[in-house]
Protein backbone atom coordinates (compact mmCIF):
# COMPACT_ATOMS: atom_id res chain seq x y z
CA UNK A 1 98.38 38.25 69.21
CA UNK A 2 97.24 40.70 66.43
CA UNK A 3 95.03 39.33 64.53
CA UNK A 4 95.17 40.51 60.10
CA UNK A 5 92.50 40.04 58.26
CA UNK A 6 93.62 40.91 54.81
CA UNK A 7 96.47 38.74 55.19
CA UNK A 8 93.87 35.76 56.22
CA UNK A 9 91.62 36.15 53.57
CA UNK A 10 94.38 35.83 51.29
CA UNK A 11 95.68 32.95 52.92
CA UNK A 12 91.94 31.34 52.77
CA UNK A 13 91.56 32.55 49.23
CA UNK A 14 94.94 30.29 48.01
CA UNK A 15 93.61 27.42 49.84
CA UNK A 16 90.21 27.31 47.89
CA UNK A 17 92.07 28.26 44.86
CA UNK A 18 94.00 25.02 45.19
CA UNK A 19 90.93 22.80 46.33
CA UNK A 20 89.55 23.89 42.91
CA UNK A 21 92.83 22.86 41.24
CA UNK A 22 92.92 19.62 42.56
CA UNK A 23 89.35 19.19 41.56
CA UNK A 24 90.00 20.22 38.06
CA UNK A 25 92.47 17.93 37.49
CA UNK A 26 91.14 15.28 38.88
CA UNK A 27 87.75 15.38 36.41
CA UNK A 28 90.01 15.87 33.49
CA UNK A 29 92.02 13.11 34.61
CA UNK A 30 88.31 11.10 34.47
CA UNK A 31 87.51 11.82 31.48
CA UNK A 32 90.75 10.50 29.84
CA UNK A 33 90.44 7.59 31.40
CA UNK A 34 86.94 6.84 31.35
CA UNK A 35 85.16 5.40 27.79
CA UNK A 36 83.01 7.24 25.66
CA UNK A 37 80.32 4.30 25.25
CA UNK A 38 77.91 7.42 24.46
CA UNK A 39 79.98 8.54 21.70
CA UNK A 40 80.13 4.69 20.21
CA UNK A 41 76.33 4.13 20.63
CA UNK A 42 75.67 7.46 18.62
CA UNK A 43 77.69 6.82 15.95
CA UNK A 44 80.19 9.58 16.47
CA UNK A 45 83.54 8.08 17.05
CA UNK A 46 86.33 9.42 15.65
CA UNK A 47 88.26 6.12 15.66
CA UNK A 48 86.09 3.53 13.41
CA UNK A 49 84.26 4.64 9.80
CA UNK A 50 80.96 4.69 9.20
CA UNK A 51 78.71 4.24 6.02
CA UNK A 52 75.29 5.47 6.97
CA UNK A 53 75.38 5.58 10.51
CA UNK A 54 76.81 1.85 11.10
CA UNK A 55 79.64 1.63 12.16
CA UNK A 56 82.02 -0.57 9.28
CA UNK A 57 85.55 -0.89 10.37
CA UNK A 58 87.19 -0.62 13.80
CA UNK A 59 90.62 1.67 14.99
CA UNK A 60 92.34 1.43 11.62
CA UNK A 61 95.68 2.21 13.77
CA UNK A 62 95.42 -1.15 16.04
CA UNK A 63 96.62 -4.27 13.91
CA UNK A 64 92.99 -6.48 15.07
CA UNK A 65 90.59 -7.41 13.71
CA UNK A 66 87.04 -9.53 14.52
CA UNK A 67 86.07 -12.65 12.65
CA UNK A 68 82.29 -12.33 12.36
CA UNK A 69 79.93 -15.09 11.41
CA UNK A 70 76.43 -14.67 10.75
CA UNK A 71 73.38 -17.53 10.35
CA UNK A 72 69.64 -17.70 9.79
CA UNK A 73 68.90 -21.45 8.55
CA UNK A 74 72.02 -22.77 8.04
CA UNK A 75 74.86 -24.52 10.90
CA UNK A 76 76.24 -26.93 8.69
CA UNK A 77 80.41 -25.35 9.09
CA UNK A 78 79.54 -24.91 12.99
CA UNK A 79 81.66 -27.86 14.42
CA UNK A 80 84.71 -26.98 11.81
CA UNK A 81 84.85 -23.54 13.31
CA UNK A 82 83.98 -23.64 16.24
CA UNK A 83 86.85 -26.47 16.70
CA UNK A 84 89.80 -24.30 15.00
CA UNK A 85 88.54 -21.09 17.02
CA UNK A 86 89.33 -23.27 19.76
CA UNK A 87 92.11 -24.64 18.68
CA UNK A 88 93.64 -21.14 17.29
CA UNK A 89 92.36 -19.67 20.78
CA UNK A 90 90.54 -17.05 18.69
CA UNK A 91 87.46 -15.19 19.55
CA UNK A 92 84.36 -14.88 16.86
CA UNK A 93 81.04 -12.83 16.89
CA UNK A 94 78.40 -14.95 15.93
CA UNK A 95 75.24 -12.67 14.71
CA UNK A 96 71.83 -14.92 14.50
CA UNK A 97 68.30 -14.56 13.57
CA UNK A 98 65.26 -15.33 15.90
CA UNK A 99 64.82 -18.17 13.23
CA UNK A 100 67.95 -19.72 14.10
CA UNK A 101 68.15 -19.37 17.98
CA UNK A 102 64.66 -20.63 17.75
CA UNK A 103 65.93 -23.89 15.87
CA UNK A 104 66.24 -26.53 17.91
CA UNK A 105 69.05 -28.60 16.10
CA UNK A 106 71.09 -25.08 16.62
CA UNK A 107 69.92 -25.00 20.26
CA UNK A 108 72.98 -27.10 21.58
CA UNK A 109 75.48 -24.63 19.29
CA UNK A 110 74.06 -21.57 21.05
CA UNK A 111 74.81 -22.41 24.18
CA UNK A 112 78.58 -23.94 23.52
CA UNK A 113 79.46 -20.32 22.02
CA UNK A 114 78.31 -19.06 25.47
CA UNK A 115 80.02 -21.44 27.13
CA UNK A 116 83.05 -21.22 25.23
CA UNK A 117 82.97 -17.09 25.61
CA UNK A 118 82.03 -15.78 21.85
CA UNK A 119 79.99 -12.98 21.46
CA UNK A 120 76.80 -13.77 20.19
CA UNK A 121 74.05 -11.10 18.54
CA UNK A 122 71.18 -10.17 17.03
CA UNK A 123 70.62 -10.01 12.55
CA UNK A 124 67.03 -9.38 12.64
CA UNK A 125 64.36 -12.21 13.62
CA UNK A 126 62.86 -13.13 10.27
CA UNK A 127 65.87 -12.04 8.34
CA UNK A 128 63.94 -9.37 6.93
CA UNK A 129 64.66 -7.19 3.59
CA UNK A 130 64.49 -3.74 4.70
CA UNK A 131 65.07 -1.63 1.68
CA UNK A 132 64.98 -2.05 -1.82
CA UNK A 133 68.20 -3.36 -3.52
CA UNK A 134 67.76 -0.94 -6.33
CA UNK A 135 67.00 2.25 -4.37
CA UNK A 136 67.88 1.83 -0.77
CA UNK A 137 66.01 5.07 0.40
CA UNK A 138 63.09 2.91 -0.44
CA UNK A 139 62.13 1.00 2.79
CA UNK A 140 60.37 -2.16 2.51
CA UNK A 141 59.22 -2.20 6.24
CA UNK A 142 57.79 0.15 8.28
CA UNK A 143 58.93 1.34 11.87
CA UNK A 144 56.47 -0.57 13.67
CA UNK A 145 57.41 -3.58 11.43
CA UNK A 146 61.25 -3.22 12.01
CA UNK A 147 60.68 -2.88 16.37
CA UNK A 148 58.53 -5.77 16.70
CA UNK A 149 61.26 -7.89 14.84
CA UNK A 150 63.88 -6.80 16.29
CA UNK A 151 62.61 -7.09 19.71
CA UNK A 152 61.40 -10.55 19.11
CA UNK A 153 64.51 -11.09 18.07
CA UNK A 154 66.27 -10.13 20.91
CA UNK A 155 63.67 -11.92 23.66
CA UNK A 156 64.14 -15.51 22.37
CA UNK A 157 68.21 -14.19 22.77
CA UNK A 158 67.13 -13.51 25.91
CA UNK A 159 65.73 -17.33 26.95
CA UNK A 160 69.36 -18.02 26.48
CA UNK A 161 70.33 -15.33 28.54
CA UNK A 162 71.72 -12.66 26.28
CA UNK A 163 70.19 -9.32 27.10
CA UNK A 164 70.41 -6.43 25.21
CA UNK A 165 72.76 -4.78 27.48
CA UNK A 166 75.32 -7.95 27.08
CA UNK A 167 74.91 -7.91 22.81
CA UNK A 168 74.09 -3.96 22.09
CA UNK A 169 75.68 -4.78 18.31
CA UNK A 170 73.22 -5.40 15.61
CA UNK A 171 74.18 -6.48 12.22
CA UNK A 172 71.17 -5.83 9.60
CA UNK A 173 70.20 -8.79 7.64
CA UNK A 174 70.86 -9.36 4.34
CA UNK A 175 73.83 -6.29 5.50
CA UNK A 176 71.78 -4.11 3.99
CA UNK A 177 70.11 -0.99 5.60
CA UNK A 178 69.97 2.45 5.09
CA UNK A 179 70.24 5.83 7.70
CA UNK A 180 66.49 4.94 8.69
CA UNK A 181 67.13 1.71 9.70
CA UNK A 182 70.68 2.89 11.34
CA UNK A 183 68.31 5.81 13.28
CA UNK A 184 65.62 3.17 14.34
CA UNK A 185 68.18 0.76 15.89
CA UNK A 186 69.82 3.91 18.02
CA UNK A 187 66.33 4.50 19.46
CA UNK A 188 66.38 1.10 21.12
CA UNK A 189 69.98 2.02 22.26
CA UNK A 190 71.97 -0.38 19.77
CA UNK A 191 74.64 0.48 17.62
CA UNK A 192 73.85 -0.82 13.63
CA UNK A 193 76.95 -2.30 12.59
CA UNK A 194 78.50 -4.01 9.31
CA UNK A 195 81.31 -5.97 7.50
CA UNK A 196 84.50 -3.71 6.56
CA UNK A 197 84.06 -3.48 2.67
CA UNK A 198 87.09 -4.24 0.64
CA UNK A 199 87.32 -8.16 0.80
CA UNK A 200 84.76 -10.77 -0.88
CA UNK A 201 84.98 -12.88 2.77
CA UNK A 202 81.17 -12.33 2.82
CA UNK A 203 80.88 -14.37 -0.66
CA UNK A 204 81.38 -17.32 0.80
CA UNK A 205 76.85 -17.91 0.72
CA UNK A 206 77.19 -17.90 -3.18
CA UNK A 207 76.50 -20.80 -5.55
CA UNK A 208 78.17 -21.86 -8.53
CA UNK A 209 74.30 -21.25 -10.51
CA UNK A 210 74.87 -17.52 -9.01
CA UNK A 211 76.20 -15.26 -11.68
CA UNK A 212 78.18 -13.88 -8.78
CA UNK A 213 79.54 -16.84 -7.32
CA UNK A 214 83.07 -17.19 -5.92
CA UNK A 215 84.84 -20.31 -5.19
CA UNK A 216 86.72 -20.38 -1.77
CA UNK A 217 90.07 -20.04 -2.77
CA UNK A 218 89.39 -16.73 -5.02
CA UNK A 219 87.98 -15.53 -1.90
CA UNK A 220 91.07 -16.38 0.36
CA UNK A 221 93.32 -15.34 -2.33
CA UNK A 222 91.16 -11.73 -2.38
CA UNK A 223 91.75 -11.35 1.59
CA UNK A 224 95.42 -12.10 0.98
CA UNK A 225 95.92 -10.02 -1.55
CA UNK A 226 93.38 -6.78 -0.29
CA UNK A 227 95.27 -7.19 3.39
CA UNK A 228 98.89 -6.65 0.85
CA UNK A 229 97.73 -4.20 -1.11
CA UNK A 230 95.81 -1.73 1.45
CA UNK A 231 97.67 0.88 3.34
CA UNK A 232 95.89 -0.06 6.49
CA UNK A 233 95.76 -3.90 5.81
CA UNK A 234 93.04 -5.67 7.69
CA UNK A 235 93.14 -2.90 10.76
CA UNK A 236 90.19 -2.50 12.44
CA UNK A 237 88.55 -5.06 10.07
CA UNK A 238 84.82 -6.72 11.12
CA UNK A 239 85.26 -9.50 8.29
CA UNK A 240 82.08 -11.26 7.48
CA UNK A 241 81.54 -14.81 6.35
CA UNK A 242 78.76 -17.42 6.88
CA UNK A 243 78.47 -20.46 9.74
CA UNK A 244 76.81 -22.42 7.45
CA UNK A 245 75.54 -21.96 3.27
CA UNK A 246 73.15 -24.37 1.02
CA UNK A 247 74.09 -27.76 0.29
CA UNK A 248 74.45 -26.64 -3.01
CA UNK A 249 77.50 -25.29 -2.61
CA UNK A 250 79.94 -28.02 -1.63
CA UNK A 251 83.32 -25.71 -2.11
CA UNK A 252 82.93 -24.42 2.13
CA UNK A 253 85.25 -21.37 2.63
CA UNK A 254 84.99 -22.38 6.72
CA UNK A 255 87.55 -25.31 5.35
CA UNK A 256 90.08 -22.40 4.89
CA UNK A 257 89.12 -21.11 8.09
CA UNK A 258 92.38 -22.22 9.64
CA UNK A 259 94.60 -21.10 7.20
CA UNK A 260 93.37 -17.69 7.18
CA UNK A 261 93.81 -17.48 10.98
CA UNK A 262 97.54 -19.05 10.79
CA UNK A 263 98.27 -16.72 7.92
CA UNK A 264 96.84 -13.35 9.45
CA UNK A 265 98.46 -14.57 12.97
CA UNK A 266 102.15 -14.58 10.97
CA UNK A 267 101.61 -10.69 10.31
CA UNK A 268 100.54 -10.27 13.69
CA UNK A 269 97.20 -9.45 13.70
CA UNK A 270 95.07 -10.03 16.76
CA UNK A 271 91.93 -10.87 16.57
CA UNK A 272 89.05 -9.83 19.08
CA UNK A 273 85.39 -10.01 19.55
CA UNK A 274 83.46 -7.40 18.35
CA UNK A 275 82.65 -6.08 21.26
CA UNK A 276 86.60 -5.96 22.55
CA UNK A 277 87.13 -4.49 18.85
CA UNK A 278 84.90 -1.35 19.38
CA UNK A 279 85.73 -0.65 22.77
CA UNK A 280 81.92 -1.67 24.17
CA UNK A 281 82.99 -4.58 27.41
């Protein structure tokens, strides 16, 4: 038989050309599938706003939204909502200082939100102020400062067996930070994050000698109404209240906990975790 050679060089040139096709699709079919944690943990997702390199709302497309509650010396609304979480088979992010995981009447609580599946992160060990309230580019704690809480923060997380890896979410305490603080927390590989502005849900601390004190049903009425009036609603909201306040104020928004939940359910939100929320499993 006569052998070509031209004719088998094409026919060897066609079959790498295809090889290389197949290969091409299948790394573009990767990359659509796969999740761009990278582009979350920098701050540069196209989905979710930020304000100062936290990220502040979620997908504003998807009707969820994350129930966050935060706590440094104060548990006192932890059985209430803990119980009508269960009982509304709802999921909440629970952000603590080193203060309160350190607590040992809280000690018990930590570990039935584990148990029970709730996300649970870091909001600074000593629930430090880190810049001023008045200028916020003025920091109040250096960088060395900041680390050392933060990581003592997350090692007493980590007697309870929470690693960094598991809670990469840090809410700032007081929620107030500024792009330093937002840069620092990316160098330890954590994504700063915040409540969705909008709503007065994170009011629910104040008391009545406060000059900006709200009673729980203004607040509830405010969600109701904001969710109304907003194009998006509560889309993509991370909404903020408090799993425990002083005794002095005896008007608990966590008593309209349920209520919320059954009313936001009828317009068929879904609620997540925060970590379901922003895509980080």
């Amino acid at each position: 038989m006569h052998f070509n050679k031209s004719y088998s060089c094409k026919i060897l040139l066609r079959s790498a050309l295809f090889v290389l096709l197949i290969c091409y699709s299948y790394f573009l079919i990767s990359c659509k599938n796969s999740k761009p944690e990278h582009l979350i943990k920098q701050g540069t997702s196209p989905h979710f706003d930020y304000k100062l390199g936290a990220i502040v709302r979620g997908d504003t497309s998807d009707k969820k939204l994350v129930l966050v509650f935060t706590g440094d010396e104060f548990a006192d609304g932890a059985k209430h909502i803990l119980s009508v979480l269960k009982q509304q088979k709802v999921p909440g992010s629970f952000f603590f200082t080193g203060n309160f995981y350190r607590n040992p009447d809280f000690e018990q609580l930590v570990y039935s939100l584990l148990s029970e599946g709730h996300y649970l992160g870091a909001h600074s060990d000593q629930h430090l102020l880190y810049c001023d309230w008045e200028n916020r580019d003025s920091l109040l704690v250096t960088h060395n400062e900041f680390i050392h809480d933060l990581e003592n923060n997350y090692e007493i997380m980590n007697s309870f067996g929470i690693s960094k890896k598991s809670a990469p979410y840090f809410l700032p305490p007081y929620e107030w930070y500024n792009d330093t603080i937002s840069n620092w927390t990316k160098s330890l590989n954590l994504q700063l994050i915040n409540y969705t502005f909008g709503t007065l849900s994170h009011a629910d601390y104040t008391t009545p000698d406060m000059r900006n004190y709200k009673n729980s049903e203004f607040i509830y009425q405010n969600i109701i109404n904001f969710e109304k009036k907003s194009t998006n609603g509560l889309n993509g909201f991370i909404l903020l209240m408090h799993i425990g306040t002083a005794s002095e104020r005896t008007d608990k928004f966590y008593f309209h906990l349920e209520k919320l939940i059954t009313e936001l359910k009828s317009k068929s939100y879904q609620f997540e975790s925060i970590n379901h929320l922003l895509n980080m499993e």
